[in-house]
PDB file of N, CA and C in Angstrom:
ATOM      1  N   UNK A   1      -7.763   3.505 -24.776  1.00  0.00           N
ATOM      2  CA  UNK A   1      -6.942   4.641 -24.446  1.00  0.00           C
ATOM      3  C   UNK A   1      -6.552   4.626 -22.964  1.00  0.00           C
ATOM      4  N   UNK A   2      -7.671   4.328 -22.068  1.00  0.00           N
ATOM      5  CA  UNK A   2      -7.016   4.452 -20.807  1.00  0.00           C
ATOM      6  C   UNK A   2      -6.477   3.133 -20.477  1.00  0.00           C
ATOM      7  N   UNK A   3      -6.426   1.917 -21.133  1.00  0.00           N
ATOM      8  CA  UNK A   3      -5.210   1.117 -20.851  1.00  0.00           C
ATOM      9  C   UNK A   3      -4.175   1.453 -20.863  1.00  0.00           C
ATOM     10  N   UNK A   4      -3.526   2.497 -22.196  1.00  0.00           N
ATOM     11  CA  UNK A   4      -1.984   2.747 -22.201  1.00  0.00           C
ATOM     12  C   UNK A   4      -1.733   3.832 -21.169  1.00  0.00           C
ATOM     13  N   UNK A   5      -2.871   4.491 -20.820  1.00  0.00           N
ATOM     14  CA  UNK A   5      -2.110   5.622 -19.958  1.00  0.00           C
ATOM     15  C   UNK A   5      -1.771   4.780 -18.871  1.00  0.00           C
ATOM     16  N   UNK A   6      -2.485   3.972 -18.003  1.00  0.00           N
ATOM     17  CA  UNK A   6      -2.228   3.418 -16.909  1.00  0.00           C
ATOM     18  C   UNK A   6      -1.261   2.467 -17.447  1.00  0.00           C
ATOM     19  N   UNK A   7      -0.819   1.837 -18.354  1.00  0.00           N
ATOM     20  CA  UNK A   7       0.503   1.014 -18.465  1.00  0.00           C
ATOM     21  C   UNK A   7       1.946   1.861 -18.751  1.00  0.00           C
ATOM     22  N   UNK A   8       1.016   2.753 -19.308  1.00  0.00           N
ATOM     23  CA  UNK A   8       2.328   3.907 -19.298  1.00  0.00           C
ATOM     24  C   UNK A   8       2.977   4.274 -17.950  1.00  0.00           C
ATOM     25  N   UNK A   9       1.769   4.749 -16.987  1.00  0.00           N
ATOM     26  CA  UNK A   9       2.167   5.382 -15.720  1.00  0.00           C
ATOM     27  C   UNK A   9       2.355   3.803 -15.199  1.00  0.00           C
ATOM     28  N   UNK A  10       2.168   2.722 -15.169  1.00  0.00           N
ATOM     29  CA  UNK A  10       2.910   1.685 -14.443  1.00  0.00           C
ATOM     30  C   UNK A  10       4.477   1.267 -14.949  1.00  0.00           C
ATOM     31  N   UNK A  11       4.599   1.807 -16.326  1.00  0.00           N
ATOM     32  CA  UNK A  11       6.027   1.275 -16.506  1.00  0.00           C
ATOM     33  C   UNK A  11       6.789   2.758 -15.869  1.00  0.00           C
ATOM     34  N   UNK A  12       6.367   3.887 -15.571  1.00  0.00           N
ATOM     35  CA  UNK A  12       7.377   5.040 -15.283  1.00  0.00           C
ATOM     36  C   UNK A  12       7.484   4.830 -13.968  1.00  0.00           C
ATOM     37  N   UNK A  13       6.433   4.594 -13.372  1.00  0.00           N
ATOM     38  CA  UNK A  13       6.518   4.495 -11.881  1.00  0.00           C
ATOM     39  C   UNK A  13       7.344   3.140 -11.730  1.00  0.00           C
ATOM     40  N   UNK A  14       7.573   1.718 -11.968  1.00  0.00           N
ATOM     41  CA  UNK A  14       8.169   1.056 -11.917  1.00  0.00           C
ATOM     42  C   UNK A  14       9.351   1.730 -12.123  1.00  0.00           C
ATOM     43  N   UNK A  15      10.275   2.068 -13.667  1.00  0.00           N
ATOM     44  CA  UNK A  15      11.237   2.410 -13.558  1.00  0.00           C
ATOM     45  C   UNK A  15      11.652   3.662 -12.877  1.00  0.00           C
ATOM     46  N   UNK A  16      11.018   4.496 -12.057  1.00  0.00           N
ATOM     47  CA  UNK A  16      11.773   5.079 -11.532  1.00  0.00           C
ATOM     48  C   UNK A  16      11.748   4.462  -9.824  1.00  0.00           C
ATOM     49  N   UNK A  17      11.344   3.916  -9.895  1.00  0.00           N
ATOM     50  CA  UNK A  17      11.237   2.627  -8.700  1.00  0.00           C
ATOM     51  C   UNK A  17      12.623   1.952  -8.724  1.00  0.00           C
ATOM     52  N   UNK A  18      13.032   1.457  -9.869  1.00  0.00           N
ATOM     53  CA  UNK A  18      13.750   0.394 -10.201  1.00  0.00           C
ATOM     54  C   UNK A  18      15.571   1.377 -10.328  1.00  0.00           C
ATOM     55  N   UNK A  19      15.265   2.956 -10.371  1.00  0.00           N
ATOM     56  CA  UNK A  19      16.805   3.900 -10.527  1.00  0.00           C
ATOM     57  C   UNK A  19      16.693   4.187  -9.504  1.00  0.00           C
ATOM     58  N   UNK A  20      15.787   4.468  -8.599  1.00  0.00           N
ATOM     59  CA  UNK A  20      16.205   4.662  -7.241  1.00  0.00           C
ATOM     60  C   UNK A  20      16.529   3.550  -6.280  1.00  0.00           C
ATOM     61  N   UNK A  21      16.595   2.220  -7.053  1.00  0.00           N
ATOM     62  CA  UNK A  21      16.908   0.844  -5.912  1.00  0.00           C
ATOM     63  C   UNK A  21      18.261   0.888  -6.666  1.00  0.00           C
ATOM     64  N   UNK A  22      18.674   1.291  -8.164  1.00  0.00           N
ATOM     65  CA  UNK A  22      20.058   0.932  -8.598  1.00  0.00           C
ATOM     66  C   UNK A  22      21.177   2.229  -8.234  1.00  0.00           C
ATOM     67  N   UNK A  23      20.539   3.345  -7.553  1.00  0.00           N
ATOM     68  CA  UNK A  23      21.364   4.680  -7.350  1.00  0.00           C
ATOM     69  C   UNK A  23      21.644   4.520  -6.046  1.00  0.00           C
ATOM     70  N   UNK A  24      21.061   3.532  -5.350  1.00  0.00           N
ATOM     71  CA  UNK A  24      20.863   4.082  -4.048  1.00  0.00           C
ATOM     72  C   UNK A  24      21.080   2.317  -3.231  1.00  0.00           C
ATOM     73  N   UNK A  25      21.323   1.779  -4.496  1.00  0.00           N
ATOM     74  CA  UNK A  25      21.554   0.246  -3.584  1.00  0.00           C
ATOM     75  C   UNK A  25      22.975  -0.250  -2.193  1.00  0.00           C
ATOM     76  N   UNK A  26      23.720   0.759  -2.540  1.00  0.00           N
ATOM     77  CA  UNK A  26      25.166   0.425  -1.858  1.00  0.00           C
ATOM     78  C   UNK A  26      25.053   1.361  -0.716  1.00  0.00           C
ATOM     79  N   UNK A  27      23.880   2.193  -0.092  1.00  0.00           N
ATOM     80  CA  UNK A  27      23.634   2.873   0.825  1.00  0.00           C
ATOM     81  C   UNK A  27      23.152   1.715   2.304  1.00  0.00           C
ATOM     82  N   UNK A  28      23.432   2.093   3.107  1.00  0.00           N
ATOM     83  CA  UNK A  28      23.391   1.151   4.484  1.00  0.00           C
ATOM     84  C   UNK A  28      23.097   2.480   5.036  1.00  0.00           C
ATOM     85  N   UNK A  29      21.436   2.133   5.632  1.00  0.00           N
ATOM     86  CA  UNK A  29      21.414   2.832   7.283  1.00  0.00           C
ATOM     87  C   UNK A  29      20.751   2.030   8.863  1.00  0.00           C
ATOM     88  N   UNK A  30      20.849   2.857   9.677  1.00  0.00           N
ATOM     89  CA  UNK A  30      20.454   2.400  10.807  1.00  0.00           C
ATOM     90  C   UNK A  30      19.290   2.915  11.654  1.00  0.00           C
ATOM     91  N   UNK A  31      18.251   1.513  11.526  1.00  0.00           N
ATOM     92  CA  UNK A  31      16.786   2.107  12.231  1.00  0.00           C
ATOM     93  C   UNK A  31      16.684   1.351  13.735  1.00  0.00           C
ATOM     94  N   UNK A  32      16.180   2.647  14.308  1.00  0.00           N
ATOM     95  CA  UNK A  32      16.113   2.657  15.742  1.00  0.00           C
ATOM     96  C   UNK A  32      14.519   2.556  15.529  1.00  0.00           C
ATOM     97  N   UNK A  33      13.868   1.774  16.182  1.00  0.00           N
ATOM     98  CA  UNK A  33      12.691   1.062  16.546  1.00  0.00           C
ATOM     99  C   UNK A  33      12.360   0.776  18.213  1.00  0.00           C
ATOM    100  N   UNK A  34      12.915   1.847  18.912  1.00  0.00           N
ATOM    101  CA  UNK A  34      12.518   1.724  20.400  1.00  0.00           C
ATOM    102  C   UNK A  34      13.494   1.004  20.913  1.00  0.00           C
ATOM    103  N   UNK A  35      12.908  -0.272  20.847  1.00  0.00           N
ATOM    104  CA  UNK A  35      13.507  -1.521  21.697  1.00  0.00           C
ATOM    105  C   UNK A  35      14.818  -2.194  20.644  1.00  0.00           C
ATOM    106  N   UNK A  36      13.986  -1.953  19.558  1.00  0.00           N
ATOM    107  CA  UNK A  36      14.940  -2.886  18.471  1.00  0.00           C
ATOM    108  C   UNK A  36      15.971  -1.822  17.387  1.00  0.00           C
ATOM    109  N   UNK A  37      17.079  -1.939  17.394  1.00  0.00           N
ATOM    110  CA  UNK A  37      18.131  -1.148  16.393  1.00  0.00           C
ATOM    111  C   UNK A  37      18.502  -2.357  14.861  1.00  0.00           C
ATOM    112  N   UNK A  38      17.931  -2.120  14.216  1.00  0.00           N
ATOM    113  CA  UNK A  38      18.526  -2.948  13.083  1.00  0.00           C
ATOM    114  C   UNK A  38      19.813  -1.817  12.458  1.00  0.00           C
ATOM    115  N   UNK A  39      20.915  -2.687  12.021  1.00  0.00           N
ATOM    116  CA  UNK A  39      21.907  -2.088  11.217  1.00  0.00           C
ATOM    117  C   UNK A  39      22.288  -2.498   9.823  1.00  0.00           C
ATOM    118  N   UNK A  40      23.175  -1.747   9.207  1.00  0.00           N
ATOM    119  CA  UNK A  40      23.307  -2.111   8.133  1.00  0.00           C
ATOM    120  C   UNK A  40      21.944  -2.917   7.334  1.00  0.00           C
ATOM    121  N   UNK A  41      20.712  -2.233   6.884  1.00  0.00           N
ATOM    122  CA  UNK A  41      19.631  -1.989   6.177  1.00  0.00           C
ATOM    123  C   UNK A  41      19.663  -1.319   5.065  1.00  0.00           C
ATOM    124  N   UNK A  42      19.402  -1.871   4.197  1.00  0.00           N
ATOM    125  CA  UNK A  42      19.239  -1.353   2.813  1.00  0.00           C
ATOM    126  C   UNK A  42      18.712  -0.263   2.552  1.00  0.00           C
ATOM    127  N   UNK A  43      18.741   0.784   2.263  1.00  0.00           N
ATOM    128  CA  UNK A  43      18.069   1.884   1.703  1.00  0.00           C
ATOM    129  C   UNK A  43      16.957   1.178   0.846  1.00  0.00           C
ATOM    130  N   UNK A  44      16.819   1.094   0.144  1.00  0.00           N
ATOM    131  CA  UNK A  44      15.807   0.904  -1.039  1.00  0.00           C
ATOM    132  C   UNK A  44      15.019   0.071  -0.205  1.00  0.00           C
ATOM    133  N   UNK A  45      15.497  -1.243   0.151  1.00  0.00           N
ATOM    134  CA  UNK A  45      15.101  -2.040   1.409  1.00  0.00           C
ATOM    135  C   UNK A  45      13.867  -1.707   2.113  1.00  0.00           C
ATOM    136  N   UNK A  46      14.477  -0.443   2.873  1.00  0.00           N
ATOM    137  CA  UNK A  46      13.803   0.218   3.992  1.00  0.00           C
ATOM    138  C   UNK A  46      12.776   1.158   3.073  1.00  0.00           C
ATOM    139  N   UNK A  47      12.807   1.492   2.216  1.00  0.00           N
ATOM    140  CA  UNK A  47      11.971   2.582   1.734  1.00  0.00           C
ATOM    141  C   UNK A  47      11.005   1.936   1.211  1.00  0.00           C
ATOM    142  N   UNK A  48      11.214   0.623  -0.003  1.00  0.00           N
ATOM    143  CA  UNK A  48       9.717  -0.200  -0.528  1.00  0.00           C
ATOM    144  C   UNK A  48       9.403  -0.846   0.842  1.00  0.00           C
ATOM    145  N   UNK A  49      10.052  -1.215   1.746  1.00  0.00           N
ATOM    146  CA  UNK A  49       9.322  -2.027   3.129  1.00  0.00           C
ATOM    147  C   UNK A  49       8.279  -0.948   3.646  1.00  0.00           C
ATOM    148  N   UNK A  50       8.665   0.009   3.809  1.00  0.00           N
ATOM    149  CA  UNK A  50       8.123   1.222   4.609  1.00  0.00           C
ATOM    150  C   UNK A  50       6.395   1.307   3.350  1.00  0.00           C
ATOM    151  N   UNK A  51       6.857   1.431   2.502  1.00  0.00           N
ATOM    152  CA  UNK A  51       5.722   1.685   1.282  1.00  0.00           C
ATOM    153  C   UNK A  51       4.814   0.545   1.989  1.00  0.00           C
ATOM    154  N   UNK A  52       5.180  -0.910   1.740  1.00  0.00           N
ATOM    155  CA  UNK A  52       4.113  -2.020   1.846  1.00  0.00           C
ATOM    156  C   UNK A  52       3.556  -1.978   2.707  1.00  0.00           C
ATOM    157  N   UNK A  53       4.572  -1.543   3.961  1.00  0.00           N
ATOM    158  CA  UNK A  53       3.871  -1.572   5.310  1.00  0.00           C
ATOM    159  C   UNK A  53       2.849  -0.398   5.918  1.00  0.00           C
ATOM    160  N   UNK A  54       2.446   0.665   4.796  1.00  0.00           N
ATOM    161  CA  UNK A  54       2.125   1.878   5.015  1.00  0.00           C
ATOM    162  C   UNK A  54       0.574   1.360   4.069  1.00  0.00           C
ATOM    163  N   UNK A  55       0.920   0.559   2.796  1.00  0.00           N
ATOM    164  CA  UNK A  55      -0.344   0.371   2.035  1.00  0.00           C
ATOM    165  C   UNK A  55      -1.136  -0.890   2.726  1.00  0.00           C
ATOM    166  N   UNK A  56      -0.351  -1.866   4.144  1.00  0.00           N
ATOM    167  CA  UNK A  56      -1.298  -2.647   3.881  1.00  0.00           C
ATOM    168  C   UNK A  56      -1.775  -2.121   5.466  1.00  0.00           C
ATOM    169  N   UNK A  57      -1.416  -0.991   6.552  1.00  0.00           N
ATOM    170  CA  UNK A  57      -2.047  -0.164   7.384  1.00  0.00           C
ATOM    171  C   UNK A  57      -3.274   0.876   7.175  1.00  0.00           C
ATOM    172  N   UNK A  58      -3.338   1.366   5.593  1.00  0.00           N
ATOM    173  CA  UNK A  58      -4.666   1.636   4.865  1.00  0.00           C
ATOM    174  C   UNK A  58      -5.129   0.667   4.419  1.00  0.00           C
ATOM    175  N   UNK A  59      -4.798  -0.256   4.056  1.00  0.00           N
ATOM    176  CA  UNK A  59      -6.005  -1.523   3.643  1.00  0.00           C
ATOM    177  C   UNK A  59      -6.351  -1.920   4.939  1.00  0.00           C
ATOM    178  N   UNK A  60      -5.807  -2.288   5.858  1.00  0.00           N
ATOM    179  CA  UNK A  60      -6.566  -2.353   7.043  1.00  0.00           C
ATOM    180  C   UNK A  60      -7.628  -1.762   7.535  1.00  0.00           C
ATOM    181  N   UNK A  61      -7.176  -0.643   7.584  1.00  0.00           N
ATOM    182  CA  UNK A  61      -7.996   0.614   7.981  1.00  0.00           C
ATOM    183  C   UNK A  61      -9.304   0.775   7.487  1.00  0.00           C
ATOM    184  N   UNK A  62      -9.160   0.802   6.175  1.00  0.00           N
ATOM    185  CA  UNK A  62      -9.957   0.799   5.399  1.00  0.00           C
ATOM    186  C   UNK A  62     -10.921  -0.318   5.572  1.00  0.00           C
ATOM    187  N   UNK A  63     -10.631  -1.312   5.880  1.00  0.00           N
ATOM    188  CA  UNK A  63     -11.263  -2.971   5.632  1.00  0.00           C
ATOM    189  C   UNK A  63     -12.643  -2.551   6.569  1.00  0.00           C
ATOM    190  N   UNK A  64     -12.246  -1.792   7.555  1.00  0.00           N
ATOM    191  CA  UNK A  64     -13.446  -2.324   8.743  1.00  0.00           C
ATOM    192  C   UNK A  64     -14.252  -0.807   8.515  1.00  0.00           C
ATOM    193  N   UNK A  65     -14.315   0.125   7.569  1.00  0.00           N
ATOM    194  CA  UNK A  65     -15.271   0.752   7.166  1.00  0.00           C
ATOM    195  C   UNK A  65     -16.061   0.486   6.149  1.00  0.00           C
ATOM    196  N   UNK A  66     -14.861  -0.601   5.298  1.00  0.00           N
ATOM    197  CA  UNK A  66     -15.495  -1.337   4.224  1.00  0.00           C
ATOM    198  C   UNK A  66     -16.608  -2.166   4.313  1.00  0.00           C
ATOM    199  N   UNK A  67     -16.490  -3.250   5.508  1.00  0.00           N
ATOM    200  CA  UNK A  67     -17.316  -4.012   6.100  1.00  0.00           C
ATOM    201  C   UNK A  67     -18.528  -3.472   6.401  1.00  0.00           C
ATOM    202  N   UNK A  68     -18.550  -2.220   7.830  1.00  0.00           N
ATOM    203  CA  UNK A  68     -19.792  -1.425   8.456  1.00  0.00           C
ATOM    204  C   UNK A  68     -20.265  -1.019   6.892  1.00  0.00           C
ATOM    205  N   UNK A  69     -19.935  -0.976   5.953  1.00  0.00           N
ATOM    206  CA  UNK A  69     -20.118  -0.094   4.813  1.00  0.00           C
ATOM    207  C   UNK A  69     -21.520  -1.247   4.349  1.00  0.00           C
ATOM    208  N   UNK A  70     -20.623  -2.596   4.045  1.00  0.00           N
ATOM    209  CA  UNK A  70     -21.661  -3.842   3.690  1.00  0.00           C
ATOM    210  C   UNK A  70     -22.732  -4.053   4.173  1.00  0.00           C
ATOM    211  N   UNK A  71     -22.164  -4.221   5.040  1.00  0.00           N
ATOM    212  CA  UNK A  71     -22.991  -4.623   6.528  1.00  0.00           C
ATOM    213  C   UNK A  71     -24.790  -3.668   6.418  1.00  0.00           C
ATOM    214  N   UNK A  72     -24.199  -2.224   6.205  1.00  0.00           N
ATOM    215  CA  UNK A  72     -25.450  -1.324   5.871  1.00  0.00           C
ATOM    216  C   UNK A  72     -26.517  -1.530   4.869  1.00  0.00           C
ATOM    217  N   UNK A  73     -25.634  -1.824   3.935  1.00  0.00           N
ATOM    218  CA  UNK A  73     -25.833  -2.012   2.239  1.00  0.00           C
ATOM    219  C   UNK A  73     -27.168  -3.169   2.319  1.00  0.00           C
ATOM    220  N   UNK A  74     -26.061  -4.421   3.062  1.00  0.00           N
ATOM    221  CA  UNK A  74     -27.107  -5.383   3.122  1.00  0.00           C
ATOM    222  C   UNK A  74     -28.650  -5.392   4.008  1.00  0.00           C
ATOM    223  N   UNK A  75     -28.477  -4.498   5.054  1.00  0.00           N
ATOM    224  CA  UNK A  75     -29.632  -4.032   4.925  1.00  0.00           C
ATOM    225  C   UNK A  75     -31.023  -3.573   4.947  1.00  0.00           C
ATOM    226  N   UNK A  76     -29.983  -2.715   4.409  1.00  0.00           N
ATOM    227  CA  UNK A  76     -31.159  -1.380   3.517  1.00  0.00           C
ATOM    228  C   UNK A  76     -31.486  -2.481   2.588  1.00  0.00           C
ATOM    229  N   UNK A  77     -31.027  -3.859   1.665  1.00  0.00           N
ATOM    230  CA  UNK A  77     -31.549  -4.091   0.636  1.00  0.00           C
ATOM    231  C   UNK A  77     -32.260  -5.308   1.424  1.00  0.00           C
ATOM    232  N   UNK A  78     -32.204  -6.009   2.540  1.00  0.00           N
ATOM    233  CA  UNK A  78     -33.242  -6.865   3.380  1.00  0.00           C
ATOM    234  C   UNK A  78     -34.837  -6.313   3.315  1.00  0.00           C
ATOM    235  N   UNK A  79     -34.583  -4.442   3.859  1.00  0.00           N
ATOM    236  CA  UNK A  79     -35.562  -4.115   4.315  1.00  0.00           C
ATOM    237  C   UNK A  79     -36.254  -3.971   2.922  1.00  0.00           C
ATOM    238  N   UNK A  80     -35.367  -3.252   1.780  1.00  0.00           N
ATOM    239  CA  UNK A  80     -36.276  -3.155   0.020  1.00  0.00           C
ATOM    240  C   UNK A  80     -37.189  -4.546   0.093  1.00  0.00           C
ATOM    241  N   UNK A  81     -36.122  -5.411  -0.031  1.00  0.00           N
ATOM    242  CA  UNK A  81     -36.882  -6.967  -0.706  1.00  0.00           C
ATOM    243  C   UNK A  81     -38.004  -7.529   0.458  1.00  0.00           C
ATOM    244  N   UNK A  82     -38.195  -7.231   1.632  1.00  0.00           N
ATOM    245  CA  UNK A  82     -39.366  -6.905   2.509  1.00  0.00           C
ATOM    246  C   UNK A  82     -40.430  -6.272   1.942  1.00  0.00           C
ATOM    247  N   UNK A  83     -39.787  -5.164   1.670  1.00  0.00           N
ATOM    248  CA  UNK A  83     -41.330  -4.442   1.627  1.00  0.00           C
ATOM    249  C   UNK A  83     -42.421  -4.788  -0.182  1.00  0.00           C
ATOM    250  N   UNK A  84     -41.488  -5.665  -1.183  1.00  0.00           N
ATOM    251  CA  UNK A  84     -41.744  -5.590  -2.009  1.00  0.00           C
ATOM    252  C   UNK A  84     -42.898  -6.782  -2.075  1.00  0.00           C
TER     253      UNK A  84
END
């Protein structure tokens, strides 16, 4: 059961992924980045770029609490298999 829900919610989220890149494909804007102006940029472009670049700034993020996280894990389970 919870396979189809999550293939369900991956095919809706895809296609409405996929009507907002075909509604919105002939849109051109212009990002100002400080130093750097890119023009004529894709909408859809700019919006899944913005997504990837936003999920892999939490995977980052994430990575090095993930680690201290291990790092603990391992150990607390040094000191178990010590004392046993």
């Amino acid at each position: 059961m919870k396979f189809w829900i999550r293939a369900l919610t991956f095919v809706v989220v895809a296609g409405l992924a996929f009507g907002f890149a075909v509604a919105n494909g002939d849109q051109q804007v212009t990002v100002e980045l400080g130093i750097v102006t890119l023009r004529s940029v894709s909408l859809p472009v700019l919006v899944f770029g913005s997504v990837l670049l936003g999920m892999l700034a939490v995977f980052l993020a994430g990575l090095k609490a993930d680690l201290r996280t291990r790092r603990t894990l391992r150990r607390y389970r040094e000191v178990i298999e010590g004392e046993e």
